[in-house]
Protein backbone atom coordinates (compact mmCIF):
# COMPACT_ATOMS: atom_id res chain seq x y z
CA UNK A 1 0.00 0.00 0.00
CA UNK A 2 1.52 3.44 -0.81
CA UNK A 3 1.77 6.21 1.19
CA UNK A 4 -0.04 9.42 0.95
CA UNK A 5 0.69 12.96 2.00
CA UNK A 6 -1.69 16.59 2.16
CA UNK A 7 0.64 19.28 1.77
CA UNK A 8 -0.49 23.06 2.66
CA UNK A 9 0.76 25.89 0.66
CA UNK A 10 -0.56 29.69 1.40
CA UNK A 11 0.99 32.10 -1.52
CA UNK A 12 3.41 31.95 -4.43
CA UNK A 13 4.54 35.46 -4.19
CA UNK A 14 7.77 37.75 -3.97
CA UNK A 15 6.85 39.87 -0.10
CA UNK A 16 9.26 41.48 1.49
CA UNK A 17 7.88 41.54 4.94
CA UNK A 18 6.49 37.97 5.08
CA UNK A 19 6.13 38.00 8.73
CA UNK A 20 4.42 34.36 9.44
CA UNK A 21 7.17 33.24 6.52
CA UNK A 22 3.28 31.78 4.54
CA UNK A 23 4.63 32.71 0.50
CA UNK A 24 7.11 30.47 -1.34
CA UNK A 25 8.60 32.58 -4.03
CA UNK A 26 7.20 31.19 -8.08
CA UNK A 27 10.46 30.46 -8.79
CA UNK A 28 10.73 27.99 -5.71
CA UNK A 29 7.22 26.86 -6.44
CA UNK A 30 7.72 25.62 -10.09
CA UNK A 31 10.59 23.81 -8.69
CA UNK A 32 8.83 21.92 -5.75
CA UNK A 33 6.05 21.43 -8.32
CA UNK A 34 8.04 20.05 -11.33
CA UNK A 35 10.04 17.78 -8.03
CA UNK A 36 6.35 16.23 -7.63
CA UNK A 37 5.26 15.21 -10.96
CA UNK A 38 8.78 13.64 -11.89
CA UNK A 39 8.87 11.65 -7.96
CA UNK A 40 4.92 11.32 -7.01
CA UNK A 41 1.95 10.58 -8.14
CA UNK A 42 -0.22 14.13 -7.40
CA UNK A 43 -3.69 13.56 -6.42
CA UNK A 44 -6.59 15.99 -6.34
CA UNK A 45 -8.29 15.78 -2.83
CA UNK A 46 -11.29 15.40 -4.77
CA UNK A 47 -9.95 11.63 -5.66
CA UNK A 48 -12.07 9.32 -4.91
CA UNK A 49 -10.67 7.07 -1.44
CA UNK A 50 -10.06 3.55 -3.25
CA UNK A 51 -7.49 5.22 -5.16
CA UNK A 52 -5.52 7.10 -2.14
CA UNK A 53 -4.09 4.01 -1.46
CA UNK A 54 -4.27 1.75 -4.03
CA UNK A 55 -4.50 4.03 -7.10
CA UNK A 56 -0.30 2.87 -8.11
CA UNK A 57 3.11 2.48 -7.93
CA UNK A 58 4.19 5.74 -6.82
CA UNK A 59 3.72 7.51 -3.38
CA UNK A 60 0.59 10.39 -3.41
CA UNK A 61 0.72 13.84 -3.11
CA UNK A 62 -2.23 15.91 -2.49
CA UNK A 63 -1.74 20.01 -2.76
CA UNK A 64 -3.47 21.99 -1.12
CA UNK A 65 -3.47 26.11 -0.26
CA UNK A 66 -5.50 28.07 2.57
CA UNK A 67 -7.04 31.65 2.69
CA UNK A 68 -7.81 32.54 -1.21
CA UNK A 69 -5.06 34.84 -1.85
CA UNK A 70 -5.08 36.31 -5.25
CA UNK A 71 -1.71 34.89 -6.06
CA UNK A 72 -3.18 31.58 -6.65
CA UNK A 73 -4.67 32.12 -9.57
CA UNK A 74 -1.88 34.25 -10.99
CA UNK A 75 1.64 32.77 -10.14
CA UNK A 76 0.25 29.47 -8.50
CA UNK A 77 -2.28 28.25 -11.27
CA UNK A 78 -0.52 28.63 -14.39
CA UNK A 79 2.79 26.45 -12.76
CA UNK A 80 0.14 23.80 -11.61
CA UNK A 81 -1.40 23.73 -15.02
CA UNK A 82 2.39 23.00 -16.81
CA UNK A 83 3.35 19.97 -14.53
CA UNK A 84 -0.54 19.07 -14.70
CA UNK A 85 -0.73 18.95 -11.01
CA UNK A 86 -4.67 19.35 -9.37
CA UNK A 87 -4.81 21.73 -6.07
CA UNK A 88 -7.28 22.80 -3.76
CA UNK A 89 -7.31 26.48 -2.43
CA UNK A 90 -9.62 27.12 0.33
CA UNK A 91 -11.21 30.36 0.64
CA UNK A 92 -12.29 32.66 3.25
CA UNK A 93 -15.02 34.81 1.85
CA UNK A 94 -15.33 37.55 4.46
CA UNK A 95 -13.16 40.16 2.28
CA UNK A 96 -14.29 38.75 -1.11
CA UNK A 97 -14.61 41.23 -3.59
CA UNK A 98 -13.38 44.43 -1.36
CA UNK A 99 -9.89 46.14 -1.02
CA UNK A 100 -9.18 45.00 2.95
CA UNK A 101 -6.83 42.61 4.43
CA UNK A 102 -7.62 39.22 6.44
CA UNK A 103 -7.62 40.07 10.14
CA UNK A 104 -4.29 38.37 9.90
CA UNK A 105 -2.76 40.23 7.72
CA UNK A 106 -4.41 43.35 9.16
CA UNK A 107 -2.66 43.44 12.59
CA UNK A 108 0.73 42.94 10.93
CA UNK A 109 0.65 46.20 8.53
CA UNK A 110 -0.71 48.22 11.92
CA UNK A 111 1.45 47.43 14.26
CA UNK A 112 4.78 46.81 11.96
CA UNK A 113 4.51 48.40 8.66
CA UNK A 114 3.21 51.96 9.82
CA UNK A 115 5.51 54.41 11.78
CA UNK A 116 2.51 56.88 12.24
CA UNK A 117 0.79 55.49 15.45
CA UNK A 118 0.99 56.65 18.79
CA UNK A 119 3.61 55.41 21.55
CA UNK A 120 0.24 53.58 23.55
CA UNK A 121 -2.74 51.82 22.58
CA UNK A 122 -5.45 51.92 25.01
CA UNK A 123 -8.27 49.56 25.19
CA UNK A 124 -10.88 50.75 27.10
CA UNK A 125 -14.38 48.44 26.60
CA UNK A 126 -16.19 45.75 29.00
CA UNK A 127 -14.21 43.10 27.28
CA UNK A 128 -10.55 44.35 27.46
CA UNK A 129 -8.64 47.54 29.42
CA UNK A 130 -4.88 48.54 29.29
CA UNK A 131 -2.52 50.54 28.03
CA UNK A 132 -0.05 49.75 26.03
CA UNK A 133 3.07 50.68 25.38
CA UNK A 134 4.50 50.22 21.12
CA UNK A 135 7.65 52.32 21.46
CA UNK A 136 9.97 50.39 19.82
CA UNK A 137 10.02 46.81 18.00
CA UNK A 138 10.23 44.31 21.04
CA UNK A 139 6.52 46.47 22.50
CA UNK A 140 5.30 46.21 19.33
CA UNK A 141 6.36 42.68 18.70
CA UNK A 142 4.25 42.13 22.85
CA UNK A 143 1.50 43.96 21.59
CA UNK A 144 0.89 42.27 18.21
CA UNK A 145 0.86 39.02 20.53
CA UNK A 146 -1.43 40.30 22.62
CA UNK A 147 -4.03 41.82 19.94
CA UNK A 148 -3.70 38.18 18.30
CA UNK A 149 -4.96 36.69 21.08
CA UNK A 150 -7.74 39.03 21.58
CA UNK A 151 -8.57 38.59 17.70
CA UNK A 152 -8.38 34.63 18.14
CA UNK A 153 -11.34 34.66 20.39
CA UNK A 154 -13.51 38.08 19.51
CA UNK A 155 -16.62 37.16 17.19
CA UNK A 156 -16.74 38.70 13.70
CA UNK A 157 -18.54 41.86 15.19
CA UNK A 158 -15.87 42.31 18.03
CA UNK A 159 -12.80 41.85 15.54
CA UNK A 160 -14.86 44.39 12.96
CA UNK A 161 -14.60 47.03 16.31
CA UNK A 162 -11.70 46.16 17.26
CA UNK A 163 -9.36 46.51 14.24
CA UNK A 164 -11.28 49.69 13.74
CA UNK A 165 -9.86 51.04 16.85
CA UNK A 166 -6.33 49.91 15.74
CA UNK A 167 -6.79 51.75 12.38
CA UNK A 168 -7.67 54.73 14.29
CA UNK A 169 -5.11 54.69 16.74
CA UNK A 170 -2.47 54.07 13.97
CA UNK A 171 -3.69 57.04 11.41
CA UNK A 172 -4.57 53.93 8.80
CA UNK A 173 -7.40 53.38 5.84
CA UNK A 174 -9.65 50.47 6.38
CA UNK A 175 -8.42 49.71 2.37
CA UNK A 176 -5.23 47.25 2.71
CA UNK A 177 -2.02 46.53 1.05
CA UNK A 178 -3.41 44.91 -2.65
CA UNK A 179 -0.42 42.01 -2.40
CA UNK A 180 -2.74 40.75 0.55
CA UNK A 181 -6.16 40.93 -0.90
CA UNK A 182 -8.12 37.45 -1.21
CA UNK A 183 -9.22 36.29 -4.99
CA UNK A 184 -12.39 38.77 -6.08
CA UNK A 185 -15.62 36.81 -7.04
CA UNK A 186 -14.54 36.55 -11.10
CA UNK A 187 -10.76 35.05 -10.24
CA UNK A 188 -12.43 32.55 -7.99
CA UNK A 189 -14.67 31.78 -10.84
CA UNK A 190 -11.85 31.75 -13.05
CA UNK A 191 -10.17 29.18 -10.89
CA UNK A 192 -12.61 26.84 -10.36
CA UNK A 193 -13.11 26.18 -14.59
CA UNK A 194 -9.17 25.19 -14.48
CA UNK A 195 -9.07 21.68 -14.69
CA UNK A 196 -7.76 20.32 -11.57
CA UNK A 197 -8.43 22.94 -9.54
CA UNK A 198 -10.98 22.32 -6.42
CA UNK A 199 -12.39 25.34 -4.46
CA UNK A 200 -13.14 24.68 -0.97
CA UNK A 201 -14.46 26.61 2.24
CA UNK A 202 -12.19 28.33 5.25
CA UNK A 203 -14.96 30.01 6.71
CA UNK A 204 -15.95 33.70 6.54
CA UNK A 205 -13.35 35.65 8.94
CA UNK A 206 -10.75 33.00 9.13
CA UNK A 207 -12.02 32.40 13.28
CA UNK A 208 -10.29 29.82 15.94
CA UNK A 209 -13.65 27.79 15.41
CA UNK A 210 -13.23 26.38 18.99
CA UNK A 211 -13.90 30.14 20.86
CA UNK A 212 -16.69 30.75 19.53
CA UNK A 213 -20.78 29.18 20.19
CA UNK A 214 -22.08 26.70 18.56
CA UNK A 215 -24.42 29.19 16.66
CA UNK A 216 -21.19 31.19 15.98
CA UNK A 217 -19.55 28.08 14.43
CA UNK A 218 -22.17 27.27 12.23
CA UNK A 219 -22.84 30.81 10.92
CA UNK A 220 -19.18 30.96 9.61
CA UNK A 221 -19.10 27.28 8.66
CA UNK A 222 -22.07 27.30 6.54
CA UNK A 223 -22.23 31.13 5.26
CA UNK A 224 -18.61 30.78 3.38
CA UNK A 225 -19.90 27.13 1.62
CA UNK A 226 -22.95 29.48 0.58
CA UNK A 227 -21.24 32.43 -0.32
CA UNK A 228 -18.55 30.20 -2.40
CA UNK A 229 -21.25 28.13 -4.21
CA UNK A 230 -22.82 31.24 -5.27
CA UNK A 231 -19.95 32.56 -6.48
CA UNK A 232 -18.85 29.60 -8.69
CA UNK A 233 -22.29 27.81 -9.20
CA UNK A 234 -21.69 24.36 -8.26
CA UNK A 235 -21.37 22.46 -4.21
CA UNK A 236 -18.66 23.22 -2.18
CA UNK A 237 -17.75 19.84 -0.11
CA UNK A 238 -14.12 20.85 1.07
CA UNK A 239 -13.27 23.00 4.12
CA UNK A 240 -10.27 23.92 6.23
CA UNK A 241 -10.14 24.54 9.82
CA UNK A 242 -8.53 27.90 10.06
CA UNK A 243 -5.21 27.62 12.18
CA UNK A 244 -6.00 24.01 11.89
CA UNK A 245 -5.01 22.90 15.00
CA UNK A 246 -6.81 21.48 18.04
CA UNK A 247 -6.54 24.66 20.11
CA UNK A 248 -8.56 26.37 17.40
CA UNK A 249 -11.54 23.55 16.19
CA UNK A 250 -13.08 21.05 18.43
CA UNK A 251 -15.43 17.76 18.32
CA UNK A 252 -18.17 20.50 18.03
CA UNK A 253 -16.54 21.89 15.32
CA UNK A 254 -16.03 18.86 13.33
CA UNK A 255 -20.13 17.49 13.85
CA UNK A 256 -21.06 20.45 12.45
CA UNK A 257 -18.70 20.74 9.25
CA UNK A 258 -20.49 17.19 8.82
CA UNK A 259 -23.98 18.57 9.65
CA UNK A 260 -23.80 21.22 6.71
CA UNK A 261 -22.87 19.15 4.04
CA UNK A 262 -19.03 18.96 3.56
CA UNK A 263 -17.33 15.69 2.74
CA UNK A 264 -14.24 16.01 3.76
CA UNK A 265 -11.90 18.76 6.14
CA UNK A 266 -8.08 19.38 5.99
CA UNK A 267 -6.27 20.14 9.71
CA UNK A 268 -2.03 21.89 9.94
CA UNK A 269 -1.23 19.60 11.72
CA UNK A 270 1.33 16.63 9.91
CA UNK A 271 1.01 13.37 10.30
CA UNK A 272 0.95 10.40 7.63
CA UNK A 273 -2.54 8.87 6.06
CA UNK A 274 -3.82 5.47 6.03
CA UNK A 275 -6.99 3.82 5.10
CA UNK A 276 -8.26 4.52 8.77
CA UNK A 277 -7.96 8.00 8.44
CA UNK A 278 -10.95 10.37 9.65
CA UNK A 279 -11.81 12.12 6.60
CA UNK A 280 -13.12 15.20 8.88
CA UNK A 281 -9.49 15.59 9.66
CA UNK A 282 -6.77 15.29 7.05
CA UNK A 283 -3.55 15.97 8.19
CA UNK A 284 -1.32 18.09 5.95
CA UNK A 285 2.48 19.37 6.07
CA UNK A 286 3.01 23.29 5.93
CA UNK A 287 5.37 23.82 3.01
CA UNK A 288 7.82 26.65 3.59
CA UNK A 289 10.13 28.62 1.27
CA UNK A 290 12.21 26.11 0.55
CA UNK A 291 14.73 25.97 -2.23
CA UNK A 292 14.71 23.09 -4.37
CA UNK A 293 17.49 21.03 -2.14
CA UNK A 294 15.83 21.69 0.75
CA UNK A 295 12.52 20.92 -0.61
CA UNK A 296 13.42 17.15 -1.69
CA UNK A 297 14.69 17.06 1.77
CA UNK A 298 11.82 18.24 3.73
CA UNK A 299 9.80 15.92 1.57
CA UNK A 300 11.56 12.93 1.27
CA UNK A 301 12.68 12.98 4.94
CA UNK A 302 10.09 14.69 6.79
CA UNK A 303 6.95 13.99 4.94
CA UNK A 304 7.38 10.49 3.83
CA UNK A 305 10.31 9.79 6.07
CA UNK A 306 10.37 8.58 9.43
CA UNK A 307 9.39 10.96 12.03
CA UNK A 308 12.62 11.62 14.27
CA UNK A 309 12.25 12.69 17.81
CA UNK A 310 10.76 15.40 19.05
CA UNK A 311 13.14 17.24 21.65
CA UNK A 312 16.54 17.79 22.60
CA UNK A 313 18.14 14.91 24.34
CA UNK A 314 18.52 14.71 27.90
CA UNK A 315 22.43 15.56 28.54
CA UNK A 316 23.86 14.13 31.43
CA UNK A 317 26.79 16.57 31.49
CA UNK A 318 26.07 19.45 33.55
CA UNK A 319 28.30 21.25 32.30
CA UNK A 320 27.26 21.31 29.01
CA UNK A 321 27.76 24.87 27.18
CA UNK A 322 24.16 24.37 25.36
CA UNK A 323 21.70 26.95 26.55
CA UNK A 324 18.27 26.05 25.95
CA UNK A 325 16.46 29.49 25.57
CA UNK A 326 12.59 28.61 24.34
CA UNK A 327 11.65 30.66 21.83
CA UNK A 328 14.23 33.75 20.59
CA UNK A 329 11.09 36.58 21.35
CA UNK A 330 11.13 35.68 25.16
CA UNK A 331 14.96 35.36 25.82
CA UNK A 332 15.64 39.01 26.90
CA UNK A 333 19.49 38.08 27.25
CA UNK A 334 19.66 37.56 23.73
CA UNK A 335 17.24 40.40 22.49
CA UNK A 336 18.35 43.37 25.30
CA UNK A 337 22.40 42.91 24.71
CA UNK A 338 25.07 43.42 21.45
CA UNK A 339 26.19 40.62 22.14
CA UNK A 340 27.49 39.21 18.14
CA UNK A 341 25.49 36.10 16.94
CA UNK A 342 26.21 33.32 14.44
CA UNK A 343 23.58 31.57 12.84
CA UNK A 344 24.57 28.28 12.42
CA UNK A 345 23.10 25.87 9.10
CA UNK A 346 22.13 28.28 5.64
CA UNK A 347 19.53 25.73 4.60
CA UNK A 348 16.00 27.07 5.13
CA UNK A 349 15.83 27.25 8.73
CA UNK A 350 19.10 29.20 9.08
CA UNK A 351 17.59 31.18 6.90
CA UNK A 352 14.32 31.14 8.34
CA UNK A 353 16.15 32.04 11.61
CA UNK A 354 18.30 34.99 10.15
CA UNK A 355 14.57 36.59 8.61
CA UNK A 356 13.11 36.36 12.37
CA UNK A 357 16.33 38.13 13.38
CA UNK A 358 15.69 40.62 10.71
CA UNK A 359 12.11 41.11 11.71
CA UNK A 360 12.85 41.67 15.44
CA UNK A 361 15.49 44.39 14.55
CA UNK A 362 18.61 42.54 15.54
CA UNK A 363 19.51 41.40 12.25
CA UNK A 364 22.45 43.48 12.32
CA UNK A 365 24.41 41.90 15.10
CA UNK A 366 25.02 38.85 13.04
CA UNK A 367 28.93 38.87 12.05
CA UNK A 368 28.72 35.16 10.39
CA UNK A 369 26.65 32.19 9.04
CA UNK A 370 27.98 28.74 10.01
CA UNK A 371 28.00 25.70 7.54
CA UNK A 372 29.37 22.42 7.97
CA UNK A 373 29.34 21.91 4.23
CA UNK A 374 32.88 23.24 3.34
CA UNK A 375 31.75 23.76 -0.10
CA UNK A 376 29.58 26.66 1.34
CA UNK A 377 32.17 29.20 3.09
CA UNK A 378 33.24 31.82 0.95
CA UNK A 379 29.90 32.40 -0.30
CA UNK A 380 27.20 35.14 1.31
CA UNK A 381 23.80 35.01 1.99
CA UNK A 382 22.53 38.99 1.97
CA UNK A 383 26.00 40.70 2.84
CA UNK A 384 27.09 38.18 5.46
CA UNK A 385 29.58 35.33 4.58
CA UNK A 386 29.05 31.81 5.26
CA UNK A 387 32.23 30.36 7.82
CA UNK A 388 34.06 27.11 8.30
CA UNK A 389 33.67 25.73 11.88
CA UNK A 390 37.18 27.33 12.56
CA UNK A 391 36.65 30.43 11.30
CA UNK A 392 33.92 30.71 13.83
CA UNK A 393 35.91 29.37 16.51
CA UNK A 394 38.64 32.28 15.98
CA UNK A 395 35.63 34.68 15.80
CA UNK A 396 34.18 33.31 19.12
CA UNK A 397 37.80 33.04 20.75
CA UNK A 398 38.01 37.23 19.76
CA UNK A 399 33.84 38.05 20.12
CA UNK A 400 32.71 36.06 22.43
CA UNK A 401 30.03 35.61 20.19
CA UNK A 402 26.63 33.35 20.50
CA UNK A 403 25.82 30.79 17.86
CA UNK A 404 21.89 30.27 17.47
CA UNK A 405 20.76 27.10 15.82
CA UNK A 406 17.29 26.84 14.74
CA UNK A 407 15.28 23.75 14.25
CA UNK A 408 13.84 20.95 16.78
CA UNK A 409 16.61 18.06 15.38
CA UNK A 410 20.03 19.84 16.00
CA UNK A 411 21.51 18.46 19.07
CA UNK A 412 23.87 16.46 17.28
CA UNK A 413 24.94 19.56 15.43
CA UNK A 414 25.39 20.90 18.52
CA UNK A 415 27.04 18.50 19.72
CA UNK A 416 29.89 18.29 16.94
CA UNK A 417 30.33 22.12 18.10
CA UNK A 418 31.33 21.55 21.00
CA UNK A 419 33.30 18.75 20.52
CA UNK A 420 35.30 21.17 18.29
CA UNK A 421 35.79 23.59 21.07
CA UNK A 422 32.78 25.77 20.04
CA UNK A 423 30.74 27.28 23.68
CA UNK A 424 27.40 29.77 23.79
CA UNK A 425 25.26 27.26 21.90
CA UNK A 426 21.40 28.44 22.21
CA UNK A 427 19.01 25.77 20.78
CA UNK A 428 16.24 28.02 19.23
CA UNK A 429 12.73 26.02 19.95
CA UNK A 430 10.68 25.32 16.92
């Protein structure tokens, strides 16, 4: 029996401020794409079950892409349509047809892309008080937290008020930035004639499902399979939890994405398929930005591969120079010093690792990337060059630097580090 995978794609797109790192570039989506049809066999979700598992030779793929951004049908759909490759894109129709962002997106061009608002935000309603300081980028980044939370459990009504009192405070247009608007009502329809292509329902404000009543659920389950269907003139049977995780849907949830007529529902959460599987809760695998190397890696030994642990290794030796700090955003001896830093690995998440360092202002502290592969030093990714282990060794030994490694299945990088002398080791949680 083969195996079969859900991936989850969000945009093909070229952003410079990609804060929750959601667009692969076209360039690196043609690549993963043309990867897929030459490896797998690529499945619509629409497929019918007996041939999942049974339908050949090759391994399944099944693509998949949340929220509706306009992208798809631009840079995504014409690269699925070369390699002949079927996709769903699931749509949240709130902002259909208008000029504003997704909540999500929303928030992010407020608090970060906007110098104009004011040093506090005040909330000041039955639900929430405070005030709130957004001075610099480590308030702002505690205060876009904060908001998110809010926004995870406010109804549709609440979130309308609330990011109205954002757009206030920060001297903003409701209209958003138009490389974040969802697909209008004619480039959905245009979508759903492509052959291949599936359109399926992520509810109407993109909600965390699980705050909300029962009543609440239902209105945005139901309301963005209507609105979809009317747009495109045929049943909608697909939907996506939003967030897609347990914290955000529950059994509740899932009864009533069955009550209203869907067949099946994709989760974010990865995990393999079998012929067991609940088809109210198809796991999928959240496809980054990966380059083509890194792609055939994170598919061939992540998503089909075996699953490796899911910590860092007990270490019996006290003395061990390996400081696990959690995530970077909470380590304040990290964030509030000049300390130098190293990021260690220039495959995606060293590179992941040296955006978030970008975002969070501290991107200029880093004096070196770190590569094992000796065929990388020399080269540069942005204007820093990639080091040999003892080149950073001499840089440590005269900078006392720190060398951040990002990813959950590094301690045995870490641990060739030290064995080579190498000390201030932080562990960066996924």
């Amino acid at each position: 029996m083969r195996k079969v995978r859900i991936l989850l794609y969000h945009r093909v797109e070229y952003l410079n401020d990609d804060f929750n790192m959601q667009a692969v570039t076209p360039d690196n989506f043609e690549r993963h794409m043309k990867f897929l049809h030459d490896h797998y066999d690529v499945i619509s979700l629409n497929t019918p079950i007996g041939e999942w598992f049974d339908g050949g030779n090759k391994d399944a793929v099944i693509i998949t892409f949340d929220d509706g951004y306009y992208d798809f049908l631009y840079n995504a759909i014409p690269v699925l349509e070369k390699y002949h490759v079927p996709a769903t894109v699931f749509v949240t129709t709130g902002n259909i047809d208008s000029e504003y962002e997704n909540w999500t997106d929303s928030i992010l061009r407020i608090i970060f892309s906007n110098n104009k608002q004011k040093d506090f935000f005040t909330f000041d309603n039955q639900f929430y008080q405070g005030k709130y300081p957004t001075r610099n980028y480590k308030e702002k980044y505690d205060f876009y937290q904060m908001i998110r939370r809010i926004f995870l459990v406010s109804t549709a009504e609440e979130k309308r008020r609330y990011e109205g009192e954002l757009l206030d405070w920060a001297g903003l247009e409701r209209e958003g930035r138009k490389d974040r608007r969802i697909m209008n009502s004619e480039e959905i329809r245009k979508a759903a004639v492509t052959e291949g292509i599936s359109i399926g329902a992520h509810t109407v404000t993109h909600a965390a499902l699980k705050t909300l009543s029962a009543s609440e659920q239902r209105s945005e389950i139901l309301e963005s399979k209507r609105n979809l269907e009317k747009i495109i003139g045929k049943e909608v049977t697909l939907f996506s939890y939003p967030f897609g995780t347990r914290d955000e849907y529950s059994d509740v949830t899932v009864q009533l994405v069955k009550e209203v007529g869907f067949e099946k529902a994709v989760v974010a959460y990865p995990a393999g398929l079998n012929e067991e599987i609940n088809f109210y809760e198809l796991n999928r695998f959240v496809v980054r930005n990966y380059d083509e190397k890194d792609f055939v890696e994170y598919v061939e030994n992540v998503v089909f591969g075996n699953e490796k642990g899911t910590g860092i290794e007990e270490d019996s030796d006290s003395c061990t120079p390996i400081n696990y700090i959690g995530k970077l955003e909470e380590d304040y001896r990290i964030l509030n010093s000049d300390v130098p830093l190293v990021v260690w690995g220039t495959g995606y998440w060293g590179k992941r690792l040296f955006s978030e360092l970008a975002m969070l202002k501290i991107g200029y502290r880093i004096v070196a990337f770190g590569d094992n592969n000796p065929d990388k030093c020399g080269d540069k990714i942005g204007n820093i060059s990639i080091k040999s282990l003892k080149e950073i060794k001499r840089i440590q030994e005269r900078e006392q630097c720190r060398i951040l490694i990002r990813g959950k299945y590094d301690f045995e990088i870490c641990r060739k580090l030290i064995e080579n002398g190498l000390k201030y080791i932080h562990i960066i949680q996924m």
